[in-house]
N, C-alpha and C. Protein backbone atom coordinates (compact mmCIF):
# COMPACT_ATOMS: atom_id res chain seq x y z
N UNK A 1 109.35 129.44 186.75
CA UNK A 1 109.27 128.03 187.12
C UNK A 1 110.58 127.59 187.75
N UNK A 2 110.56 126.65 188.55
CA UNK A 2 111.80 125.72 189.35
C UNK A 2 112.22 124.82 188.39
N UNK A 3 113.49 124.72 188.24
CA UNK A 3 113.76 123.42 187.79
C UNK A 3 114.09 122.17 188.58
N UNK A 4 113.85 121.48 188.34
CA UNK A 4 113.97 120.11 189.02
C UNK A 4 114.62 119.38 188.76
N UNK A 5 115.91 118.39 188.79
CA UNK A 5 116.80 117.22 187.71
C UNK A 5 115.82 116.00 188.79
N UNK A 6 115.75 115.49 187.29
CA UNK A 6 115.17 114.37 187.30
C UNK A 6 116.17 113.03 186.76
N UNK A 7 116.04 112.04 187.03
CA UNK A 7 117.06 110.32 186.55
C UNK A 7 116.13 109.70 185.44
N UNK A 8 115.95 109.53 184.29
CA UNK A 8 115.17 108.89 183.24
C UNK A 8 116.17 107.69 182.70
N UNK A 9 115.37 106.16 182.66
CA UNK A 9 116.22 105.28 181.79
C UNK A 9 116.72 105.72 180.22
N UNK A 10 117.39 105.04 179.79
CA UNK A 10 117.95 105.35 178.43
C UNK A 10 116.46 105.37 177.21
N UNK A 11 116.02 104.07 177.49
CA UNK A 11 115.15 104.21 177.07
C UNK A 11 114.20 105.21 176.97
N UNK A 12 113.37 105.74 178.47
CA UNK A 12 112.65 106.86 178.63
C UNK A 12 113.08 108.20 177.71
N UNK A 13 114.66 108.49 177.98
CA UNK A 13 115.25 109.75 177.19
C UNK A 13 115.33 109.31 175.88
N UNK A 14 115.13 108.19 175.24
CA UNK A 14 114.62 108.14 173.86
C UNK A 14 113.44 108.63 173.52
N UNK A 15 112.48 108.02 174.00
CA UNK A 15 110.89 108.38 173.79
C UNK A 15 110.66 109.52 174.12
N UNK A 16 111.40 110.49 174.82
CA UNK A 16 111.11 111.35 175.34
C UNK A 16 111.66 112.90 174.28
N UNK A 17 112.87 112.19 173.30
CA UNK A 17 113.44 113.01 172.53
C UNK A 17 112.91 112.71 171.16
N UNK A 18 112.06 111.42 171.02
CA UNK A 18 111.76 111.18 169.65
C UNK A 18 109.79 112.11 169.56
N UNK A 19 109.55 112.24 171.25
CA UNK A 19 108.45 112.61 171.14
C UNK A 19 108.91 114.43 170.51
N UNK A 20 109.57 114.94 170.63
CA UNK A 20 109.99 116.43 170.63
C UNK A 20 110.38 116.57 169.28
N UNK A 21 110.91 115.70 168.95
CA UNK A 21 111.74 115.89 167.49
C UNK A 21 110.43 115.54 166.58
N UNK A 22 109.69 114.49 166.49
CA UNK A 22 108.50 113.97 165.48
C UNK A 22 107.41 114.98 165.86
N UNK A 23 107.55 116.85 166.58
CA UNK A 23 106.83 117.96 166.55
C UNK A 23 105.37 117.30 167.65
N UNK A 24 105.48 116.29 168.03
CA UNK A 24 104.22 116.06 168.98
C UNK A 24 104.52 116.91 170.27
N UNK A 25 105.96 117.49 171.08
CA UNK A 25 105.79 118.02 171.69
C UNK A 25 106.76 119.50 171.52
N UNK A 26 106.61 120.45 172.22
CA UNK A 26 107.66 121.46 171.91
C UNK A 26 108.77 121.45 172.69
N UNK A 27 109.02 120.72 173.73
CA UNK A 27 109.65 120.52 174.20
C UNK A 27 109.76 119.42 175.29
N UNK A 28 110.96 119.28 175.67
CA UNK A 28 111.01 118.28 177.10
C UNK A 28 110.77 118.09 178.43
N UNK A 29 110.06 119.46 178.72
CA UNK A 29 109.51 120.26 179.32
C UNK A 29 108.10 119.68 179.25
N UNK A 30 107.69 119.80 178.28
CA UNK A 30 106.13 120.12 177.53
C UNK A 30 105.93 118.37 178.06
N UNK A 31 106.50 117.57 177.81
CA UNK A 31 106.74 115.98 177.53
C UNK A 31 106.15 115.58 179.11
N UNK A 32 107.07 116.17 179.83
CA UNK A 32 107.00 115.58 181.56
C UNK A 32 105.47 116.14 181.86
N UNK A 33 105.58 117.56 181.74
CA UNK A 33 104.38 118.48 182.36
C UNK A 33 102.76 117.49 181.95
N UNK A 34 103.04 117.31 180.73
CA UNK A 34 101.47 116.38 180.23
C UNK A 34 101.93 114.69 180.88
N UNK A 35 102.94 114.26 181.20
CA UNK A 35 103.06 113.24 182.07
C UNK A 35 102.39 112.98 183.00
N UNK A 36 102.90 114.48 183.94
CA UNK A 36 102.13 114.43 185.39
C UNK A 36 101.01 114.85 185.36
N UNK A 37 100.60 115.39 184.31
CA UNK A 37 98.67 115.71 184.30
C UNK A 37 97.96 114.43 184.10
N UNK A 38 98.47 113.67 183.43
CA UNK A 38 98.36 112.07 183.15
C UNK A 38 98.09 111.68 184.31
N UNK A 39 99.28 111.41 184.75
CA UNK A 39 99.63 110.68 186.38
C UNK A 39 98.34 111.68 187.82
N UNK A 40 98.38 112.56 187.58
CA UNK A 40 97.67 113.19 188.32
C UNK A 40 95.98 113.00 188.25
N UNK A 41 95.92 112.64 187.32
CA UNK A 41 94.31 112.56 186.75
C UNK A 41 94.49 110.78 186.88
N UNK A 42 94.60 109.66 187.06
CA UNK A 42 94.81 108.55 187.15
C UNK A 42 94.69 108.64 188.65
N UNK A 43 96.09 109.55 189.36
CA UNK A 43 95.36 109.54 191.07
C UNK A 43 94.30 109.33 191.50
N UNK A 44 93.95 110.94 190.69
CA UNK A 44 92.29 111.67 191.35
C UNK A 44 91.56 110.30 190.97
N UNK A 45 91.37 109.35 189.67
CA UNK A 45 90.23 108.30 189.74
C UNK A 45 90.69 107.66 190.67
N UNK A 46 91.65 107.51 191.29
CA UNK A 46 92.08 106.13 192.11
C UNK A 46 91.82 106.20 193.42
N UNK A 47 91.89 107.64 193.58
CA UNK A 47 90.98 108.19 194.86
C UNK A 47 89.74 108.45 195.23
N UNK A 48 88.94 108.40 194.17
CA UNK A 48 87.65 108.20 193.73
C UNK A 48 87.31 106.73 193.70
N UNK A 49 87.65 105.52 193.12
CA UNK A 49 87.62 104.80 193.25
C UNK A 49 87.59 104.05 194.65
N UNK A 50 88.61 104.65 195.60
CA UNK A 50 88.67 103.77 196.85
C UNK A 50 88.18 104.36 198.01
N UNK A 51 87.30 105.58 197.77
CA UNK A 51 86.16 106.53 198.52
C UNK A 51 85.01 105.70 198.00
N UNK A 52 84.77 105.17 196.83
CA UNK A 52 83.13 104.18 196.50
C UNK A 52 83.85 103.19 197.05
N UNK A 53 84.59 102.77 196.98
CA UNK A 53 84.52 101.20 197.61
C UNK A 53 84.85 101.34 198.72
N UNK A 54 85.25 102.17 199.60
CA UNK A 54 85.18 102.56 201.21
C UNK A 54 83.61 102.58 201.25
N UNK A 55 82.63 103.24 200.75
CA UNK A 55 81.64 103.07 200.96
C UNK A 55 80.79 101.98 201.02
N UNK A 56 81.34 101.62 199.71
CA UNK A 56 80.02 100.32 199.80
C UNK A 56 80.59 99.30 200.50
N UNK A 57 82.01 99.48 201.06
CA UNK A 57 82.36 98.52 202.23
C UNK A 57 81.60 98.95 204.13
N UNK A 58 81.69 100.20 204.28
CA UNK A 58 80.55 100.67 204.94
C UNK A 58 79.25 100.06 205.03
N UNK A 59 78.82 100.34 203.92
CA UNK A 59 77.06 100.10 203.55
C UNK A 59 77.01 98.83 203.92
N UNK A 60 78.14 97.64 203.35
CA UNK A 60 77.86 96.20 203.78
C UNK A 60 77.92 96.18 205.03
N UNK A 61 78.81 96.83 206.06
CA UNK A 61 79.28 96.21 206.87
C UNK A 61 78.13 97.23 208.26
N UNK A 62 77.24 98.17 207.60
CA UNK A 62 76.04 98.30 208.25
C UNK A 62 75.08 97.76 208.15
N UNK A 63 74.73 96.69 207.05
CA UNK A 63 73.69 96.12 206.66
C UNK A 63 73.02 95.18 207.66
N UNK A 64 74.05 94.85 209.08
CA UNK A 64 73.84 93.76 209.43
C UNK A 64 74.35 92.44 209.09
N UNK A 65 74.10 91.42 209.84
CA UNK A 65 74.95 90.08 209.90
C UNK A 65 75.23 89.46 208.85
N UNK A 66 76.35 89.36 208.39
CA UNK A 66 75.95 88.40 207.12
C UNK A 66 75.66 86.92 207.48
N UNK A 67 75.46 85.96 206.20
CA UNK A 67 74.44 84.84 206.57
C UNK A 67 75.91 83.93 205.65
N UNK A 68 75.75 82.68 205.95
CA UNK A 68 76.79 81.62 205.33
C UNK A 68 75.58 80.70 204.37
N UNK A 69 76.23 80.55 202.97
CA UNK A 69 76.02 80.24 202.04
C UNK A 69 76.43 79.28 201.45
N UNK A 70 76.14 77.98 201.07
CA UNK A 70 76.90 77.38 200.62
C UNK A 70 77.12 77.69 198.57
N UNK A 71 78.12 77.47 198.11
CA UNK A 71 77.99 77.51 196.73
C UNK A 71 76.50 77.32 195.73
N UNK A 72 75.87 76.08 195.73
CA UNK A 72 75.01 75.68 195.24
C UNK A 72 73.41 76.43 195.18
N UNK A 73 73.95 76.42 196.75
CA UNK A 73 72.16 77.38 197.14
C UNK A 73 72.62 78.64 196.56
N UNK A 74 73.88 79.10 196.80
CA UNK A 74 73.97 80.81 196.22
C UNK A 74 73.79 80.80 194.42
N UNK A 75 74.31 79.74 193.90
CA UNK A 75 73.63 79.43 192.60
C UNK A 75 72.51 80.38 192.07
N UNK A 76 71.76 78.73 193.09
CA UNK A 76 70.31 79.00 192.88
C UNK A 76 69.46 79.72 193.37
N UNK A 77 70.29 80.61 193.73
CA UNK A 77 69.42 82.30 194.55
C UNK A 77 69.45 83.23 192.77
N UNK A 78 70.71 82.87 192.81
CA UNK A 78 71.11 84.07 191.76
C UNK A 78 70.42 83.61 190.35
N UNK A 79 70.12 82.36 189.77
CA UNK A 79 69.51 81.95 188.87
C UNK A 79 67.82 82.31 188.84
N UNK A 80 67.46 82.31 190.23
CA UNK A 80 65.98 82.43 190.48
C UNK A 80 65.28 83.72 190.31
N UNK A 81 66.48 84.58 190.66
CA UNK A 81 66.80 86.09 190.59
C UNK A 81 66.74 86.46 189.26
N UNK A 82 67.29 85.94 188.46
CA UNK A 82 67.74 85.99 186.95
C UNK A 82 66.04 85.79 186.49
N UNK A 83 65.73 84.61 186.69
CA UNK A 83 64.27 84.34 185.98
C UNK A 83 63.21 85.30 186.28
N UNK A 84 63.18 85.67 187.90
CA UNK A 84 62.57 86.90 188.23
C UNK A 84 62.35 88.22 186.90
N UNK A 85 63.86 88.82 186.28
CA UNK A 85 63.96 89.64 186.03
C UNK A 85 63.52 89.86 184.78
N UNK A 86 63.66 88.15 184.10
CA UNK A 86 63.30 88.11 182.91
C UNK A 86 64.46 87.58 181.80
């Protein structure tokens, strides 16, 4: 493996030495590495996330024209809708 120096607040190198010492990790090493699997897996949803909503910004924006609404009537679309369903 490469080593890398990294800058951590005071704080961070607390949590980071109390996580090693209280046996949750084996090392400080061990600490960062499950960090960035963290951080890495938070990406991947976030990139997932903004591939569906690229889409369904697509899908709207093939749907055709949109129509102007005032508050009230959109209400009472969505209430009528509601009773529809049950």
């Amino acid at each position: 493996m490469r080593t890398l120096t990294i800058s951590l607040s005071p704080q961070q190198i607390a949590r980071l030495h109390d996580a090693v010492e209280s046996g949750a990790y084996a090392s400080n090493s061990e600490v960062i590495r499950d960090a960035l699997r963290l951080w890495e897996q938070r990406e991947e949803a976030r990139q997932m996330e903004m591939s569906r909503l690229k889409r369904a910004y697509d899908e709207g924006m093939a749907s055709g024209k949109g129509r102007e609404v005032d508050a009230a009537t959109l209400l009472a679309e969505l209430k009528a809708e509601a009773r529809k369903r049950g």
